[in-house]
Protein backbone atom coordinates (compact mmCIF):
# COMPACT_ATOMS: atom_id res chain seq x y z
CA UNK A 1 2.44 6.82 -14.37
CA UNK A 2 0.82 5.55 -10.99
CA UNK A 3 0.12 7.99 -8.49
CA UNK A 4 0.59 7.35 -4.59
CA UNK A 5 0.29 9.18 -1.07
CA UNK A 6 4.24 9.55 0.43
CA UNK A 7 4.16 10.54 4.01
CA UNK A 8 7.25 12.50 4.12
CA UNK A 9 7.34 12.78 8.33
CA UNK A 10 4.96 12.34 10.64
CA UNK A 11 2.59 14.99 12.18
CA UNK A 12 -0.53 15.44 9.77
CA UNK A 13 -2.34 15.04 6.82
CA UNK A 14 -0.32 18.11 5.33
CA UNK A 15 3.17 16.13 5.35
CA UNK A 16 1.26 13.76 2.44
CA UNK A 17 2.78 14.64 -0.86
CA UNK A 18 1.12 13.09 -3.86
CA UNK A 19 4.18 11.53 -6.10
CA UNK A 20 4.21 10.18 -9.63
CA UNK A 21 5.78 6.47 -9.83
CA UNK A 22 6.41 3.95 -13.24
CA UNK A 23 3.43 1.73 -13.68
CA UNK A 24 4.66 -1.42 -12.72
CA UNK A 25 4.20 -4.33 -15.34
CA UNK A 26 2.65 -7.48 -14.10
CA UNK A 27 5.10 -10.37 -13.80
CA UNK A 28 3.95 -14.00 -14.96
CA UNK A 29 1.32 -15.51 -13.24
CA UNK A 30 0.51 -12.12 -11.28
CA UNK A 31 -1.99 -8.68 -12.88
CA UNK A 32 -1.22 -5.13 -12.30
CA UNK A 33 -4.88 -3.77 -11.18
CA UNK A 34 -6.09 -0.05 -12.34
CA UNK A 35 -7.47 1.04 -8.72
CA UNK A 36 -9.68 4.25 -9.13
CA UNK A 37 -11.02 4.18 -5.32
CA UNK A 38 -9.47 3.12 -2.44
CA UNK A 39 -9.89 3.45 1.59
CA UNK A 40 -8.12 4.99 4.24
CA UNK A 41 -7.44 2.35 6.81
CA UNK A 42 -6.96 3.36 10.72
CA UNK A 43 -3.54 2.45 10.74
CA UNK A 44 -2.39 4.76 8.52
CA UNK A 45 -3.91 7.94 10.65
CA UNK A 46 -2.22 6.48 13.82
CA UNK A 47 0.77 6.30 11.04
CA UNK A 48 0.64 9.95 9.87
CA UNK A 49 0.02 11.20 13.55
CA UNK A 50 3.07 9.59 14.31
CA UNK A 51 1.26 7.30 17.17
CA UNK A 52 2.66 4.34 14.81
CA UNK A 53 6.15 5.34 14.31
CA UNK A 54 7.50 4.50 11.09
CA UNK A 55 10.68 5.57 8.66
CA UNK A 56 9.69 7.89 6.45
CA UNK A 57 9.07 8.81 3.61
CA UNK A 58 6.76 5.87 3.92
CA UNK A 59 4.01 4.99 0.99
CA UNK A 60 0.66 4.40 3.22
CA UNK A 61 -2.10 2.44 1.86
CA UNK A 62 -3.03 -1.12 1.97
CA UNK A 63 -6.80 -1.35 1.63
């Protein structure tokens, strides 16, 4: 299973819910990568703040 950060509404860090998902399998021509460490970019505060509205639940994360 992967694991990923679901903002479930916007307000603050505590409206994050860790949530299991299927490992994807790669595709041809394309890799599925095993990412231990990852960073928090600034658009995703101003996301979970809700000064960037977006639907939610919304997965974050891009970096």
């Amino acid at each position: 299973m992967a694991k990923a950060f679901v903002l479930m509404k916007m307000g603050s860090p505590e409206d994050l819910k860790m949530m299991d998902y299927p490992t994807p399998k790669a595709k041809p021509g394309s890799v599925v990568a095993d990412v231990k460490l990852c960073g928090v970019c600034g658009t995703d505060t101003h996301i979970i703040y809700g000064r960037l509205p977006v639907p939610t639940p919304q997965l974050l994360g891009h970096e």
